[in-house]
Every structure is written in structure tokens, then in C-alpha cells.
PDB file of N, CA and C in Angstrom:
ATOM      1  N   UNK A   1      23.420  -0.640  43.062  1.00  0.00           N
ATOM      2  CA  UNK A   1      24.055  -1.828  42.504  1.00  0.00           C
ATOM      3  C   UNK A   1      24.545  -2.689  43.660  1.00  0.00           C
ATOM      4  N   UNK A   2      23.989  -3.841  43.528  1.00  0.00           N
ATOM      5  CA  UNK A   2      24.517  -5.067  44.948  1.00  0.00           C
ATOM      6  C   UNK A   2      26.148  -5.575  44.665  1.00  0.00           C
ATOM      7  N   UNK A   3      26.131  -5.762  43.058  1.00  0.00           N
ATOM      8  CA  UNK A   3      27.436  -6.904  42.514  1.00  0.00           C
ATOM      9  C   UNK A   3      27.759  -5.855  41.752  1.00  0.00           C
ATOM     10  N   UNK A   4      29.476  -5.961  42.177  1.00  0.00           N
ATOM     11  CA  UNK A   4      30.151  -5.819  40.913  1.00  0.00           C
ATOM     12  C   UNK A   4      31.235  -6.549  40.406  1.00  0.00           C
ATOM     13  N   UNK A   5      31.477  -6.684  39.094  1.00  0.00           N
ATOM     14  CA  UNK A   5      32.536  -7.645  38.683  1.00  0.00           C
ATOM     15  C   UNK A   5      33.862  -6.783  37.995  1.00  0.00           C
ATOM     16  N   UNK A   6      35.203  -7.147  38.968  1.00  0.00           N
ATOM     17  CA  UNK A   6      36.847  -6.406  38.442  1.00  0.00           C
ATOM     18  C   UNK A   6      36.985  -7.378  37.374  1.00  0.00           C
ATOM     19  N   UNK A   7      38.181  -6.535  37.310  1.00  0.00           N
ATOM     20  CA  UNK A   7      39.343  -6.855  36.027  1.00  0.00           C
ATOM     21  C   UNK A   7      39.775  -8.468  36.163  1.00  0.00           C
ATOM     22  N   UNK A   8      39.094  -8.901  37.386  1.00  0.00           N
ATOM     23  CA  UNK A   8      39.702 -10.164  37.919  1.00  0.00           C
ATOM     24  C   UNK A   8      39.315 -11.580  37.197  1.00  0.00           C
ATOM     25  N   UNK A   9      38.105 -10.711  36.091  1.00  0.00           N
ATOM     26  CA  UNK A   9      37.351 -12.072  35.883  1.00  0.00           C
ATOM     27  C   UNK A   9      37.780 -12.030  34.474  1.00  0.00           C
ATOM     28  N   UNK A  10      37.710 -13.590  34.497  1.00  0.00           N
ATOM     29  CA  UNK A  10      38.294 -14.853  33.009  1.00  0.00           C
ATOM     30  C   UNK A  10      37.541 -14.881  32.330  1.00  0.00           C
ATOM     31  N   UNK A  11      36.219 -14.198  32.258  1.00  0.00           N
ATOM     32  CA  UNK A  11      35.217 -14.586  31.078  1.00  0.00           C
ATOM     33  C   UNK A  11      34.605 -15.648  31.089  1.00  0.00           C
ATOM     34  N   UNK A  12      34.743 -16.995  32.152  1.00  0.00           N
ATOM     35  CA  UNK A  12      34.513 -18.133  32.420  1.00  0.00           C
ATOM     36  C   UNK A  12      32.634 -18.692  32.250  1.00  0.00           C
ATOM     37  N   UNK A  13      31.905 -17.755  32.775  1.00  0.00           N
ATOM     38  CA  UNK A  13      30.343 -17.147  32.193  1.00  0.00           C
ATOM     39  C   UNK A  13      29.630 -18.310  32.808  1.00  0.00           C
ATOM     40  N   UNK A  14      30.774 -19.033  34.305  1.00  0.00           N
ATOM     41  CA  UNK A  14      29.887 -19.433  35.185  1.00  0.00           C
ATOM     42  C   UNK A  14      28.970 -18.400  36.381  1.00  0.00           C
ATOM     43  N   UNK A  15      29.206 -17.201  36.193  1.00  0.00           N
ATOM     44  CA  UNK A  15      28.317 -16.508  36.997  1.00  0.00           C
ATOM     45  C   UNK A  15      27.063 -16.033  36.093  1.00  0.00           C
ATOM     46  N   UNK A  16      27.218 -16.131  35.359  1.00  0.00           N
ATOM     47  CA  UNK A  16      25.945 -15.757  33.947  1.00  0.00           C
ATOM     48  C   UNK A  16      25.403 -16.453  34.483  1.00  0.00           C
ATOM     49  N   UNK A  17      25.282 -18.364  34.321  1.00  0.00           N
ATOM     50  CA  UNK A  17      24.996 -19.436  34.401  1.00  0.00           C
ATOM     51  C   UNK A  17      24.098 -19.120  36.131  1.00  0.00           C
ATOM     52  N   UNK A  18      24.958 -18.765  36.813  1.00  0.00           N
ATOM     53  CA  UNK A  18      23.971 -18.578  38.475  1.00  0.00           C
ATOM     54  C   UNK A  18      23.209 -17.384  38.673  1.00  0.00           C
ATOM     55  N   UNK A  19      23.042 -16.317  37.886  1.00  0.00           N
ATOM     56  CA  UNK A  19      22.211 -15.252  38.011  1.00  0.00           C
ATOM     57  C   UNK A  19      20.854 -15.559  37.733  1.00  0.00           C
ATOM     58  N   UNK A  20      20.309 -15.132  38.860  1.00  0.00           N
ATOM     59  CA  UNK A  20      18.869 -15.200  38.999  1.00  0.00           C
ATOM     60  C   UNK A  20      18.016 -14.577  37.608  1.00  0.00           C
ATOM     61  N   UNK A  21      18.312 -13.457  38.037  1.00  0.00           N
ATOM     62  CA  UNK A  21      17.750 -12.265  36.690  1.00  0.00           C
ATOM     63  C   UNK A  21      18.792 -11.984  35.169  1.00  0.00           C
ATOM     64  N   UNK A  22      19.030 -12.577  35.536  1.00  0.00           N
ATOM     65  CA  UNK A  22      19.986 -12.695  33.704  1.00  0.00           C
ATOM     66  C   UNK A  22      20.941 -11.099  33.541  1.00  0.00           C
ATOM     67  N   UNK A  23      20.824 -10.690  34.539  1.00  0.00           N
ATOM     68  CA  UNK A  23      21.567  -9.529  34.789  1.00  0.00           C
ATOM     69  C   UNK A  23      23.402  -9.686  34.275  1.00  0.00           C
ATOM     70  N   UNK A  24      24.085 -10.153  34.225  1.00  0.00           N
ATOM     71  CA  UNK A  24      24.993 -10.478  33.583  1.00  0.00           C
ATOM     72  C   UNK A  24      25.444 -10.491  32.069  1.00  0.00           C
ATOM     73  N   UNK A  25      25.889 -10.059  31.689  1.00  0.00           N
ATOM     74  CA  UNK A  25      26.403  -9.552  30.239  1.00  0.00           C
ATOM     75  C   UNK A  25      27.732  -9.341  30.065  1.00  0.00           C
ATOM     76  N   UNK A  26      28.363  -9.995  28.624  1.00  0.00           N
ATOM     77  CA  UNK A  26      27.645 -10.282  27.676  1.00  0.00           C
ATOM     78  C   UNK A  26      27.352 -11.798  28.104  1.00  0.00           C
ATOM     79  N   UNK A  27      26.454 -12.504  27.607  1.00  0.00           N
ATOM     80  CA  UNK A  27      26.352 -13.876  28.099  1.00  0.00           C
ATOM     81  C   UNK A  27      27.184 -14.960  26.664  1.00  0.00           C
ATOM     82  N   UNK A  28      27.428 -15.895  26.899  1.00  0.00           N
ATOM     83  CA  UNK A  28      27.701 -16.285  25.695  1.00  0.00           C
ATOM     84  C   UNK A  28      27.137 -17.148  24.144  1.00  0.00           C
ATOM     85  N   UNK A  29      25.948 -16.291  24.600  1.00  0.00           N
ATOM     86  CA  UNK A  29      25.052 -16.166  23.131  1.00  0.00           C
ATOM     87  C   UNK A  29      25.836 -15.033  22.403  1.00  0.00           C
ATOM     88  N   UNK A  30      26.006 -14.148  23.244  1.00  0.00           N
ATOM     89  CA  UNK A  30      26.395 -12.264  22.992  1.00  0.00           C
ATOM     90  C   UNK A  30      28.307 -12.577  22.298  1.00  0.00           C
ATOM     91  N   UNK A  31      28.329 -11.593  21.860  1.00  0.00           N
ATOM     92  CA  UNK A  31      29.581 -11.359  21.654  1.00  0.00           C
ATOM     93  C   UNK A  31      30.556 -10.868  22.464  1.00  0.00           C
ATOM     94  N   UNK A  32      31.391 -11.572  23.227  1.00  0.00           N
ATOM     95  CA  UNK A  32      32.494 -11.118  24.420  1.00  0.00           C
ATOM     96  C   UNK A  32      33.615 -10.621  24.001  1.00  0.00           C
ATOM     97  N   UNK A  33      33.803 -10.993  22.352  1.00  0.00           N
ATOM     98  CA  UNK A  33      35.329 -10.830  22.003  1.00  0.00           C
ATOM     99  C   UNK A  33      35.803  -8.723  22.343  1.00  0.00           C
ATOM    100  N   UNK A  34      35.137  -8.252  22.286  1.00  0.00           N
ATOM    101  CA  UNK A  34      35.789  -7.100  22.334  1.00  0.00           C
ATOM    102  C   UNK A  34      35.489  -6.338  23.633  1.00  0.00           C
ATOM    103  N   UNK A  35      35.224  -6.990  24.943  1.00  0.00           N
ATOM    104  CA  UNK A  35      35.439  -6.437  25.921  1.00  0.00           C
ATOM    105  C   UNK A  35      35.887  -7.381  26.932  1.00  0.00           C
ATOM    106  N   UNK A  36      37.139  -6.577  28.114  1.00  0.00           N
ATOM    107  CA  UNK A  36      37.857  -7.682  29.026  1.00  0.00           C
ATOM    108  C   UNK A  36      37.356  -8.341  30.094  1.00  0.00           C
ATOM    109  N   UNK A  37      36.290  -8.361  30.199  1.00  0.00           N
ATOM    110  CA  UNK A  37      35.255  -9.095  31.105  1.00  0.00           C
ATOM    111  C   UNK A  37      33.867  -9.057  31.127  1.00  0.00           C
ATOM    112  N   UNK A  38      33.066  -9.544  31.967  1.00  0.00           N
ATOM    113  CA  UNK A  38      31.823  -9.196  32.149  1.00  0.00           C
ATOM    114  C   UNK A  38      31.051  -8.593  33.013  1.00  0.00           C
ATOM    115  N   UNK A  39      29.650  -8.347  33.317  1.00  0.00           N
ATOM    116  CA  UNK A  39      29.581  -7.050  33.685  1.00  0.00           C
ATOM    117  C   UNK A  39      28.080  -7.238  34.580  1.00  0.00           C
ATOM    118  N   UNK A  40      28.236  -6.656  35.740  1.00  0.00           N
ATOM    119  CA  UNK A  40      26.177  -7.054  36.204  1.00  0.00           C
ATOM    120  C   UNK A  40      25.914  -5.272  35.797  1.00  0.00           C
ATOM    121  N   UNK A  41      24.317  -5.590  35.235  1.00  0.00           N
ATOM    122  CA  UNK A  41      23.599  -4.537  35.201  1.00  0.00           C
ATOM    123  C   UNK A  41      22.828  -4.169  36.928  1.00  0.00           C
ATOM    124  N   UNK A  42      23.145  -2.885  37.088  1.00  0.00           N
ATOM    125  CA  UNK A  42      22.632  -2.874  38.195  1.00  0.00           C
ATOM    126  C   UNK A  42      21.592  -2.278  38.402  1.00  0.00           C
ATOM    127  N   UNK A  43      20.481  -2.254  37.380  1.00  0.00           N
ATOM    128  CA  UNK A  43      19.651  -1.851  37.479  1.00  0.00           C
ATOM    129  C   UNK A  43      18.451  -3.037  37.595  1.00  0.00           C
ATOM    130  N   UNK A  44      19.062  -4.471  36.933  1.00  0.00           N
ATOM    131  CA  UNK A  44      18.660  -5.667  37.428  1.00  0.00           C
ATOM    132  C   UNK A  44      19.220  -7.089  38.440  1.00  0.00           C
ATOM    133  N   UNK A  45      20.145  -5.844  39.201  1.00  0.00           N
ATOM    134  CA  UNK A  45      20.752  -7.423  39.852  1.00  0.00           C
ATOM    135  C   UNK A  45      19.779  -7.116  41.341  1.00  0.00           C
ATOM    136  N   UNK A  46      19.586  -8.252  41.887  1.00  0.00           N
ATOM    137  CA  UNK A  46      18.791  -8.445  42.915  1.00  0.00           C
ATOM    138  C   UNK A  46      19.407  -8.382  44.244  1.00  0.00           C
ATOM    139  N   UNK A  47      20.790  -8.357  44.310  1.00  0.00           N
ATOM    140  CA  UNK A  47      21.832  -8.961  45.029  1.00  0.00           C
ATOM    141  C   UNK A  47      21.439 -10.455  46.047  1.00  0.00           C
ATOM    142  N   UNK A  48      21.484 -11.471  44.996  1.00  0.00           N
ATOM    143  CA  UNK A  48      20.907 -12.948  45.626  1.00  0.00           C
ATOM    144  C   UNK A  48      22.114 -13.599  45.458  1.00  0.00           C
ATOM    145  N   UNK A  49      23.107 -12.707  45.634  1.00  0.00           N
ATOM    146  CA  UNK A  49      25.272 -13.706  45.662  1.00  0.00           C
ATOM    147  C   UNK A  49      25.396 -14.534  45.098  1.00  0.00           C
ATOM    148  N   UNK A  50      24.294 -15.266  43.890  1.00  0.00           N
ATOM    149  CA  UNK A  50      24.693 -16.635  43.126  1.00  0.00           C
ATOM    150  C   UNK A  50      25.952 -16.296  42.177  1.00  0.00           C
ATOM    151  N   UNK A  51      25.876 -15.135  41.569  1.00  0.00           N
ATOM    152  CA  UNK A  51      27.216 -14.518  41.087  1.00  0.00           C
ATOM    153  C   UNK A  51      28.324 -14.879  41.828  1.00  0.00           C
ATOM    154  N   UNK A  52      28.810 -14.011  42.758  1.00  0.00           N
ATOM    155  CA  UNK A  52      29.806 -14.166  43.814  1.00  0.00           C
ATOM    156  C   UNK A  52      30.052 -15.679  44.294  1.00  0.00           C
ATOM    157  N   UNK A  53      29.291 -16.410  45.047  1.00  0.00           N
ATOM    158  CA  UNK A  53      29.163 -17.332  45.158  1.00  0.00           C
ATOM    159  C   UNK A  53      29.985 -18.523  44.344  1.00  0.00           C
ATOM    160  N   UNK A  54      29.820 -18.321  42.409  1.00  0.00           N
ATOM    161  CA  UNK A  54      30.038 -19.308  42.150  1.00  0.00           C
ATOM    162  C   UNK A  54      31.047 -18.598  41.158  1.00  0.00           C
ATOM    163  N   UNK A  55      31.681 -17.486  41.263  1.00  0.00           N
ATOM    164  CA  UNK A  55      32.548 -17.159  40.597  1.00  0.00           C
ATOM    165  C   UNK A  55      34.277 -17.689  40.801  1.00  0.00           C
ATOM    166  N   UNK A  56      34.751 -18.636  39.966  1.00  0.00           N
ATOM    167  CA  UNK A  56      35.657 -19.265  40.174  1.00  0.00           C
ATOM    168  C   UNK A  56      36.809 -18.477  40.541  1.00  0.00           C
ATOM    169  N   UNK A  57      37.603 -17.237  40.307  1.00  0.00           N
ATOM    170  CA  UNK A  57      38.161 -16.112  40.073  1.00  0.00           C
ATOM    171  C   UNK A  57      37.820 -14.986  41.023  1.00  0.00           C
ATOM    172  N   UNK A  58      36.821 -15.447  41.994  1.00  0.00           N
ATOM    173  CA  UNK A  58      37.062 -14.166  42.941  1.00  0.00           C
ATOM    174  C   UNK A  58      36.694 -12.894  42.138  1.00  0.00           C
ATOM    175  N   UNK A  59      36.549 -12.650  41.585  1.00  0.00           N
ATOM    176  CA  UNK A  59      36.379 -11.407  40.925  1.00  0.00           C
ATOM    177  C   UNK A  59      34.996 -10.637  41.049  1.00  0.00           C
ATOM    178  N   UNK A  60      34.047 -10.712  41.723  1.00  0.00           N
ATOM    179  CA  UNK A  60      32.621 -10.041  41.997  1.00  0.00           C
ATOM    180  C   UNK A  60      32.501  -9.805  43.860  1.00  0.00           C
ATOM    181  N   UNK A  61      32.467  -8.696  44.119  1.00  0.00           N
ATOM    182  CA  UNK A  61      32.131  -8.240  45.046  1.00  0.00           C
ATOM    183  C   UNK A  61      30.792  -7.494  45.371  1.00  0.00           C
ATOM    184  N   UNK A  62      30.742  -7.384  46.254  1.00  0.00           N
ATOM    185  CA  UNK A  62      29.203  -6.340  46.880  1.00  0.00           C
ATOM    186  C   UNK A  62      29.982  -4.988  46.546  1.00  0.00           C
ATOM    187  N   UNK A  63      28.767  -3.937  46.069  1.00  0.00           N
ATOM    188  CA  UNK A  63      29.602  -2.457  46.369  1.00  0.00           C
ATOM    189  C   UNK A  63      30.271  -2.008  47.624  1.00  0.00           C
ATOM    190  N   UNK A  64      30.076  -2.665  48.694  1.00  0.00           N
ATOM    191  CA  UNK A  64      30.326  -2.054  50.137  1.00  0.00           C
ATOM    192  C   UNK A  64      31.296  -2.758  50.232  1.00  0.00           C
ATOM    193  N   UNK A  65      31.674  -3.969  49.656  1.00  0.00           N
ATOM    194  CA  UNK A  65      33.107  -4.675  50.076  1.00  0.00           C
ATOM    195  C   UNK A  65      34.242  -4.188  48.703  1.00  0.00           C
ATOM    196  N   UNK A  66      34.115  -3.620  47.816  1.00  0.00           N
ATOM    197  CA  UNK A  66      34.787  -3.518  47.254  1.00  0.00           C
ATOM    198  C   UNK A  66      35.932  -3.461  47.106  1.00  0.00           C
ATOM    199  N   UNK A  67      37.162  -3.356  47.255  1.00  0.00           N
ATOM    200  CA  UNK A  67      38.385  -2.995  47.513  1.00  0.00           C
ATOM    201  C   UNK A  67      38.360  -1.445  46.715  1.00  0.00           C
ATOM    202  N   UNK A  68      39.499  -0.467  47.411  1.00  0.00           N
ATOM    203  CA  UNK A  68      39.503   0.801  47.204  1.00  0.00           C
ATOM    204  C   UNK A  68      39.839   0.715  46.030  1.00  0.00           C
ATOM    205  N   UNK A  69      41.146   0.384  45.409  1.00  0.00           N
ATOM    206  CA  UNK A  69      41.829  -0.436  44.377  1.00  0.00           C
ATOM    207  C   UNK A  69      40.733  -0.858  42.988  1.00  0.00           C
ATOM    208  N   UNK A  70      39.854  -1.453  43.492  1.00  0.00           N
ATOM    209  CA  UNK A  70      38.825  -1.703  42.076  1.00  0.00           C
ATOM    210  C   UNK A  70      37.505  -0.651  42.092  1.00  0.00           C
ATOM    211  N   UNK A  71      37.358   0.779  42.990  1.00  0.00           N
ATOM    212  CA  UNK A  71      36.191   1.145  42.853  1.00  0.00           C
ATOM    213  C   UNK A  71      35.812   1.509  42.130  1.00  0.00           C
ATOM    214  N   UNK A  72      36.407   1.891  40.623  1.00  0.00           N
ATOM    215  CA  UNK A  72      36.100   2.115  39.350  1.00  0.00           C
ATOM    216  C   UNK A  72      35.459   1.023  38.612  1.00  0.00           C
ATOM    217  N   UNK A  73      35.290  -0.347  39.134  1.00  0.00           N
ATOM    218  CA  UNK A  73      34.828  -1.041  37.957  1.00  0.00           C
ATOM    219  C   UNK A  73      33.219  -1.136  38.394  1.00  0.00           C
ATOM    220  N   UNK A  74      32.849  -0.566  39.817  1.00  0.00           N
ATOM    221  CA  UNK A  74      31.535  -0.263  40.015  1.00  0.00           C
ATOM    222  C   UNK A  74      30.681   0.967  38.953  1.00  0.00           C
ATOM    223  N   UNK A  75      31.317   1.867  38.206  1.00  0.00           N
ATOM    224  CA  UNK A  75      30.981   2.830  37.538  1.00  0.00           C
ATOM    225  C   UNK A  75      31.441   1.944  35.841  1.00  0.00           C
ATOM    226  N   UNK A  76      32.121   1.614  35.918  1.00  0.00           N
ATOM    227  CA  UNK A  76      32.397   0.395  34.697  1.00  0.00           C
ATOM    228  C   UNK A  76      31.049  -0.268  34.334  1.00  0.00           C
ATOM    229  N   UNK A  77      31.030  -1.171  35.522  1.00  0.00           N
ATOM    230  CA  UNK A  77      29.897  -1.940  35.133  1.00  0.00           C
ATOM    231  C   UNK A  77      28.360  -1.187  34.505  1.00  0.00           C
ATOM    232  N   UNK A  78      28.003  -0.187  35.094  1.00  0.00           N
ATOM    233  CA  UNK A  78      26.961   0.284  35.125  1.00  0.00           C
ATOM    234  C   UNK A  78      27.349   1.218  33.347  1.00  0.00           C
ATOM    235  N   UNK A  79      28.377   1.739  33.260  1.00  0.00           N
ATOM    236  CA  UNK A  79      28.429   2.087  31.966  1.00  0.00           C
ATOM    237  C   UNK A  79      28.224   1.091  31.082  1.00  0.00           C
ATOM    238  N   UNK A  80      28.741  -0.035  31.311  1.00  0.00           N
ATOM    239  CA  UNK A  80      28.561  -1.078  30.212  1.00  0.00           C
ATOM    240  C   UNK A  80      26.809  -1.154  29.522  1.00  0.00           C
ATOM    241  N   UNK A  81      25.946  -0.677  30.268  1.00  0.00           N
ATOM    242  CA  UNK A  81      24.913  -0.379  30.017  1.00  0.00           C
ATOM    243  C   UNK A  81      24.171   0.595  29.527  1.00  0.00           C
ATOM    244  N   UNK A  82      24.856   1.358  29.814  1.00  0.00           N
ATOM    245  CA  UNK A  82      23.986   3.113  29.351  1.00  0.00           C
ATOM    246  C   UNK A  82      24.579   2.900  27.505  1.00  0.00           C
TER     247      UNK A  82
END
């Protein structure tokens, strides 16, 4: 997994909007109401930082920069999928 997205993010679904591979979920076609953010699949993110990049909220990191503090939402994200 290249990206992952913390607790940090607003739901704002301008990083949906910059993902290359649509890797981002839920998008807002999808239903967001019952989970506190959103999520890259990492089985399709490419790591091409348009996420990161244009995330207003700071909230998406690389796995290697992660903060110690959020390394659970790297195993988060990837559950959001299974």
C-alpha cells in the first residue's frame, strides 16, 4: 500500500476527485454516511500522490511516512476492503 488516509480526513472527496485509479472509497456516488472517513484500496493505488497532494486536511500519507500515532489506519484502510 503507497497511501494511506487517518482519522484526519473531512470526507471532503477532493482526493477521490485526483485519484488516478479510482482507488478511493466510498466515493460520493457510494454511501459515506456510516463510516468516519475515506479509505485507498491498496491493492489499487499506484502511489501517483494526486491523493496527498490535493488533500485539503493533511490527512493521507505514504506508509513509510506515517506517523507512529496513526499506524493503525494503514490496516484500517485495507480492511475497509476485505
Amino acid at each position: 500500500m503507497a497511501y494511506v488516509i487517518t482519522d484526519a480526513c473531512t470526507k471532503d472527496f477532493v482526493c477521490v476527485e485526483g485519484c488516478a485509479t479510482n482507488a478511493i472509497h466510498p466515493t460520493q456516488e457510494e454511501d459515506a454516511t456510516n463510516v468516519t472517513q475515506l479509505f485507498i484500496n491498496p491493492d489499487e493505488c499506484i502511489d501517483c500522490g494526486n491523493c496527498a497532494a490535493n488533500c485539503p486536511s493533511g490527512a493521507i500519507f505514504t506508509v513509510e511516512e506515517l506517523p507512529a500515532d496513526k499506524a493503525e489506519f494503514a490496516e484500517k484502510n485495507a480492511a475497509y476492503f476485505n
